[in-house]
Protein backbone atom coordinates (compact mmCIF):
# COMPACT_ATOMS: atom_id res chain seq x y z
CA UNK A 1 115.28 -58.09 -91.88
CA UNK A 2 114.33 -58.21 -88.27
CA UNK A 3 113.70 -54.98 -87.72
CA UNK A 4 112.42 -54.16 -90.91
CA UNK A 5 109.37 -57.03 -90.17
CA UNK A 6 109.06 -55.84 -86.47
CA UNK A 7 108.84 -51.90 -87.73
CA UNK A 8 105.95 -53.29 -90.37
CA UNK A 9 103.95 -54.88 -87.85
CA UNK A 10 103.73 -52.14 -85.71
CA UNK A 11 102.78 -50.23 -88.92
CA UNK A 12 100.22 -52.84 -90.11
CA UNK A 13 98.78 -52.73 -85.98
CA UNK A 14 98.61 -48.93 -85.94
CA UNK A 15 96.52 -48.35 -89.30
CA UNK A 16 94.10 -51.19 -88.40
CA UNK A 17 93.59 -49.40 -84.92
CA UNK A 18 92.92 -46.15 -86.73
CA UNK A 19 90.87 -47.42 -88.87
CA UNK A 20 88.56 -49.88 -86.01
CA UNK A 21 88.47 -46.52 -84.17
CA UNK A 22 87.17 -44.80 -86.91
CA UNK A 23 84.56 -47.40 -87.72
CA UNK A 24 83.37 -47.43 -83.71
CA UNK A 25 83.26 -43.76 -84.28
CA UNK A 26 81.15 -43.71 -86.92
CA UNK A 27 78.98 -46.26 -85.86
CA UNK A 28 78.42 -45.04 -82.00
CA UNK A 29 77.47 -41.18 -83.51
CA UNK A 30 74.68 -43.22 -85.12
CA UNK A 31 73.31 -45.52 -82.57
CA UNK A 32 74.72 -48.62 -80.49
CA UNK A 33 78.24 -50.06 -80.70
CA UNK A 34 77.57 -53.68 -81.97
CA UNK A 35 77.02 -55.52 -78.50
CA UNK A 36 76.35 -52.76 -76.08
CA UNK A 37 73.21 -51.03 -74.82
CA UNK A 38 72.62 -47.55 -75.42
CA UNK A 39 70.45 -46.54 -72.81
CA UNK A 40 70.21 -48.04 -69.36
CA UNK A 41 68.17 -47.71 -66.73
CA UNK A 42 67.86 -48.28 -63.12
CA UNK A 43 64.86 -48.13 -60.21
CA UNK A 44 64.10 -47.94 -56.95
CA UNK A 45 61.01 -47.52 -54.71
CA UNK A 46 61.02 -45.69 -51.76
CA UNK A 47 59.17 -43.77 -49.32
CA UNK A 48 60.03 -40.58 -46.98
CA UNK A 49 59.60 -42.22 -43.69
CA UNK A 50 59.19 -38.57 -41.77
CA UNK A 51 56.31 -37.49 -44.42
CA UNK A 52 55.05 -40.65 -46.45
CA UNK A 53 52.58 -43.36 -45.21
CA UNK A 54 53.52 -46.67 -46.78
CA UNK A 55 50.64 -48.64 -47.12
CA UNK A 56 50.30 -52.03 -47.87
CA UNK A 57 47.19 -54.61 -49.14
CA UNK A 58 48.02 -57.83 -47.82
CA UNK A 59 46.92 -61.03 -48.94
CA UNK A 60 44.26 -62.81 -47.14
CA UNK A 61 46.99 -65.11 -45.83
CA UNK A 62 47.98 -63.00 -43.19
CA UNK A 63 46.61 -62.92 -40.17
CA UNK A 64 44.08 -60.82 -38.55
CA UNK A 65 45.53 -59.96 -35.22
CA UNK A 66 44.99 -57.13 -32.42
CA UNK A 67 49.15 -57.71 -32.16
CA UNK A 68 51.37 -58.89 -34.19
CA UNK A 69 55.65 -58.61 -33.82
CA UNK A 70 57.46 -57.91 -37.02
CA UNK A 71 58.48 -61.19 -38.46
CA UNK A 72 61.83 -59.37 -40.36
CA UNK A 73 64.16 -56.90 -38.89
CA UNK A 74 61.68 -54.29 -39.00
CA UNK A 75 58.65 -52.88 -40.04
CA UNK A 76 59.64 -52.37 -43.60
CA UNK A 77 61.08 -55.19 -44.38
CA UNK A 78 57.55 -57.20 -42.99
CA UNK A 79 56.12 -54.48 -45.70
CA UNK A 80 58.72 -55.87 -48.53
CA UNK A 81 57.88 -59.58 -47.22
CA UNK A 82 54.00 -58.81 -48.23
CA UNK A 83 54.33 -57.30 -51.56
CA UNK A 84 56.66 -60.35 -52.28
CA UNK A 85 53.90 -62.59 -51.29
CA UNK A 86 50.96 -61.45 -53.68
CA UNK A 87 49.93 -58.10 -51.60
CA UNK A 88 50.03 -54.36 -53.46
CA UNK A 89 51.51 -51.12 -52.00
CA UNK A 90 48.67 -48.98 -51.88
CA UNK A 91 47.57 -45.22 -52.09
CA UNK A 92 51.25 -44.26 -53.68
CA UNK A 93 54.51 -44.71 -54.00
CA UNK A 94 57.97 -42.93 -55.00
CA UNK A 95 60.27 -43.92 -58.35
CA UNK A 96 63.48 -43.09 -58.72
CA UNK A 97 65.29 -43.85 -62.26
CA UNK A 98 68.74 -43.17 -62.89
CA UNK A 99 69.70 -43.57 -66.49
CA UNK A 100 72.82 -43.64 -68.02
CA UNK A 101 74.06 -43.37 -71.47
CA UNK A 102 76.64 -45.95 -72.91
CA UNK A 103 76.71 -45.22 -76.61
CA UNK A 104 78.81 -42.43 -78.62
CA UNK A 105 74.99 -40.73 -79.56
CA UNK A 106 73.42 -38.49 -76.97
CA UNK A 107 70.20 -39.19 -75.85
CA UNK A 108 67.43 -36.74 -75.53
CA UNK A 109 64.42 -37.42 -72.94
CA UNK A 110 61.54 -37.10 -74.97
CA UNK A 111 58.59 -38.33 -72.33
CA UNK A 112 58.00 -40.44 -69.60
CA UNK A 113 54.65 -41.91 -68.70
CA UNK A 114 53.29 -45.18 -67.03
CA UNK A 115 52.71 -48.44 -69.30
CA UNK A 116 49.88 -50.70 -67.77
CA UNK A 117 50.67 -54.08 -67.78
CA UNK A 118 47.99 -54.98 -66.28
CA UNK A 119 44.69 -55.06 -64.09
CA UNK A 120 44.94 -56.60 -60.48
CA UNK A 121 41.71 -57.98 -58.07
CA UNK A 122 42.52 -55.74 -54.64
CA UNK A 123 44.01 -58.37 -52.41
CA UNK A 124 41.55 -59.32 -49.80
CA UNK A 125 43.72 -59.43 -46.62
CA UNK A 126 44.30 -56.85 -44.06
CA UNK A 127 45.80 -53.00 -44.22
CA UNK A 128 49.04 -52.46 -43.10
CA UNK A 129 50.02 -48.70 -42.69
CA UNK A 130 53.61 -47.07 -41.40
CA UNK A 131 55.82 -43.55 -41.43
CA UNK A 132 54.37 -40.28 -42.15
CA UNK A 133 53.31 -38.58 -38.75
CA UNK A 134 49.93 -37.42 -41.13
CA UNK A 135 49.62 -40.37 -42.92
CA UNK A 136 50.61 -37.87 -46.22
CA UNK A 137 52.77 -37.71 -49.19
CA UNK A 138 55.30 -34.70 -49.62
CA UNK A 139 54.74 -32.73 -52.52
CA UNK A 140 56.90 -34.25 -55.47
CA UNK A 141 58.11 -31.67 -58.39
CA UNK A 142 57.39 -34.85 -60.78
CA UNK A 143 53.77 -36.78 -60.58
CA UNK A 144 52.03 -38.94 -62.45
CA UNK A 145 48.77 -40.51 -61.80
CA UNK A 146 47.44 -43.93 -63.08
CA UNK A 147 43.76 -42.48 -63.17
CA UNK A 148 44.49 -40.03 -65.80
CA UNK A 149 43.43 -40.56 -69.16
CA UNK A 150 47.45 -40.47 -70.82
CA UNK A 151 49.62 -41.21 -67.64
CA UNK A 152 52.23 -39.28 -68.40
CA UNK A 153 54.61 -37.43 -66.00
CA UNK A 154 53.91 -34.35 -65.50
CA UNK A 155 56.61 -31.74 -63.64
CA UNK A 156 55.00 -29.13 -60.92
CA UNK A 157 56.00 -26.01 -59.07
CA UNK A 158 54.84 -26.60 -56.07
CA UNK A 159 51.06 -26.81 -57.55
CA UNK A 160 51.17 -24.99 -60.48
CA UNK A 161 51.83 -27.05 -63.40
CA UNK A 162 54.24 -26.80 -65.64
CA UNK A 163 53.90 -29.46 -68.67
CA UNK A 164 54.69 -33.22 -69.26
CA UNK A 165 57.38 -33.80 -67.94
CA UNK A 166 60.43 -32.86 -69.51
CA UNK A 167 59.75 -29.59 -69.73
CA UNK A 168 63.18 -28.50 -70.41
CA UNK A 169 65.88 -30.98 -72.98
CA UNK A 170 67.13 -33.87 -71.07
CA UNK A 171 70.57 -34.88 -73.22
CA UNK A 172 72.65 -37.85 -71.77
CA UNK A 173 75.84 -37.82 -73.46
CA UNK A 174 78.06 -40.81 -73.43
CA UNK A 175 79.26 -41.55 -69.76
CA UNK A 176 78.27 -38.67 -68.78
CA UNK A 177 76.63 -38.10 -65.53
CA UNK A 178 73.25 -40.04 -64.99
CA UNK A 179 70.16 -38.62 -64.92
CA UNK A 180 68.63 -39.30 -61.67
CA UNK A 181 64.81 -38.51 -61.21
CA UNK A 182 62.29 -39.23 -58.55
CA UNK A 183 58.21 -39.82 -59.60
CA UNK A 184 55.35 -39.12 -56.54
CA UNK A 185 53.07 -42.23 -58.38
CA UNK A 186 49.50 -42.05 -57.00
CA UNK A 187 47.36 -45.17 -57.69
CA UNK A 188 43.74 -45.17 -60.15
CA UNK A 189 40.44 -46.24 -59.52
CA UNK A 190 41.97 -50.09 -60.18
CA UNK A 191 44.78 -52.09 -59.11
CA UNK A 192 47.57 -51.85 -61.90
CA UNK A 193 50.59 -53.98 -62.44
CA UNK A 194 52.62 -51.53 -64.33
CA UNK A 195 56.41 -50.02 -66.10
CA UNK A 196 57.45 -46.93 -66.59
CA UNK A 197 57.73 -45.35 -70.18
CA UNK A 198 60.83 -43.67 -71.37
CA UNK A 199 60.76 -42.33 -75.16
CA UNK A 200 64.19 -41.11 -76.13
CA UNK A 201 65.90 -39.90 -79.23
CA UNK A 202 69.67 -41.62 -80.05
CA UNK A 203 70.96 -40.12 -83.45
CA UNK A 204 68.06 -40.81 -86.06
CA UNK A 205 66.23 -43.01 -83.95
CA UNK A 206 63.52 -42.74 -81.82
CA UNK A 207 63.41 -45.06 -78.87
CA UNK A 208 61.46 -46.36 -76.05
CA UNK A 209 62.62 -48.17 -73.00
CA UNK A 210 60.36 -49.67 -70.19
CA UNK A 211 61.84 -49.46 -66.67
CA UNK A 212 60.47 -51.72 -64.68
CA UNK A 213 61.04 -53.03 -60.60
CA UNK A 214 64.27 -55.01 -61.30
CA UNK A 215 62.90 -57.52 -63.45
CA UNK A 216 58.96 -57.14 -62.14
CA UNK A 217 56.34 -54.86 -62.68
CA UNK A 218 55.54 -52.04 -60.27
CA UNK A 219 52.38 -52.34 -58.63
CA UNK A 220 49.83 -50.02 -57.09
CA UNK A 221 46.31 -50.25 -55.76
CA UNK A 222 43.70 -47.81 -54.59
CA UNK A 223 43.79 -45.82 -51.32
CA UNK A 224 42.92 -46.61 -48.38
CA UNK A 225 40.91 -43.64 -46.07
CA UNK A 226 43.14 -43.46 -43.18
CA UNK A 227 40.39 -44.02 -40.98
CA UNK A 228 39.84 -47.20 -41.92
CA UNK A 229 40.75 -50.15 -40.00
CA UNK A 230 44.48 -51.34 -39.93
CA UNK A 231 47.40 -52.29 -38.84
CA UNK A 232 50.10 -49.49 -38.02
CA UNK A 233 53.61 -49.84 -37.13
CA UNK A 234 54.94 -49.23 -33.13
CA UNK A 235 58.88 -49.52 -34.07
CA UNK A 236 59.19 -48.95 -30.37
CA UNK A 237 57.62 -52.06 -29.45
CA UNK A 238 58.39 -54.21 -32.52
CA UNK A 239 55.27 -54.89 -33.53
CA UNK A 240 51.85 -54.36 -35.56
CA UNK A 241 48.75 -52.78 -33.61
CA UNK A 242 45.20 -53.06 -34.81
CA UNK A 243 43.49 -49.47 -35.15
């Protein structure tokens, strides 16, 4: 009798595994397993520091000195310290999004584009400028600019066009590698708080997912001529030098 009870629970346990895999299986090839999140996203912000100028709109908090030592460990992190503070990187800046896939449905990349969240006031406080020996940004094979009428990514070849970016299928099956892909963003006539725009496919479903700067908006504001007056980085000397 034993047995015979021990050998029907292991019977009873194996069909209702069977058929819980077979309902996740069916479920997942149509969307989301109940609690999970199909697609996820991650984002960073970075700049070349051999090609790109970072450039930085303080607040009118800081102050206007011919010399100034970095108050963090180095110039970038004073740069981080500003934008925290109310200031706006300015001219342009680089995106990268990884996203990965965590349901049973592949997901196709439809489009990517900027989101506005919303229209800034230019911060009033000083220019802060650092990296890039010309003060330019390296050619990026995906752009988008806030100025443009639709802000969508658009991929290049070098400077010919191609199309919105994708250009070719984008399909993210489950845990399969991410899809990593960096965005040259170059600011509009306006200061923008902004998220990027992900459409995506799943199954039957069409999606959309905002990627955003862990948990905040990106942020961008209008050039700056390089001529103008500012503060530039001497990472020799450890400190900020009015030009």
């Amino acid at each position: 009798m034993t047995a015979l009870a021990t050998l029907t629970g292991i019977v009873v346990s194996a069909v209702v595994a069977a058929i819980l895999t077979v309902y996740f299986e069916i479920w997942t090839t149509s969307g989301d397993a109940p609690g999970t999140r199909g697609l996820s996203a991650q984002s960073e912000t970075w700049w070349d520091v051999e090609r790109d100028a970072r450039v930085v709109r303080a607040t009118s908090t800081e102050a206007d000195r011919t010399a100034w030592s970095f108050r963090q460990a180095d110039a970038w992190g004073d740069m981080d310290a500003m934008v925290a503070g109310g200031g706006l990187h300015a001219g342009g800046l680089r995106v990268r999004v990884t996203l990965m896939n965590f349901s049973k449905a592949p997901a196709v990349i439809t489009s990517v584009r900027a989101k506005v969240l919303r229209e800034r006031a230019i911060p009033a406080g000083p220019v802060f400028r650092c990296g890039g020996p010309q003060g330019g940004v390296a050619v990026s094979r995906i752009r988008m600019n806030l100025g443009s009428a639709d802000r969508a990514a658009v991929e290049y070849d070098e400077e010919k066009v191609l199309g919105q970016y994708p250009t070719q299928q984008i399909q993210l099956s489950k845990q399969d590698e991410p899809a990593i892909f960096d965005i040259e963003i170059r600011a509009g006539r306006v200061a923008y708080d902004f998220a990027i725009e992900v459409r995506y496919t799943q199954g039957r479903h069409k999606e959309t997912m905002l990627v955003d700067d862990s948990g905040k908006p990106f942020t961008l504001a209008p050039d700056v001529d390089e001529r103008a007056p500012a503060y530039r980085c001497s990472v020799n000397e450890g400190v900020w030098t009015r030009s």
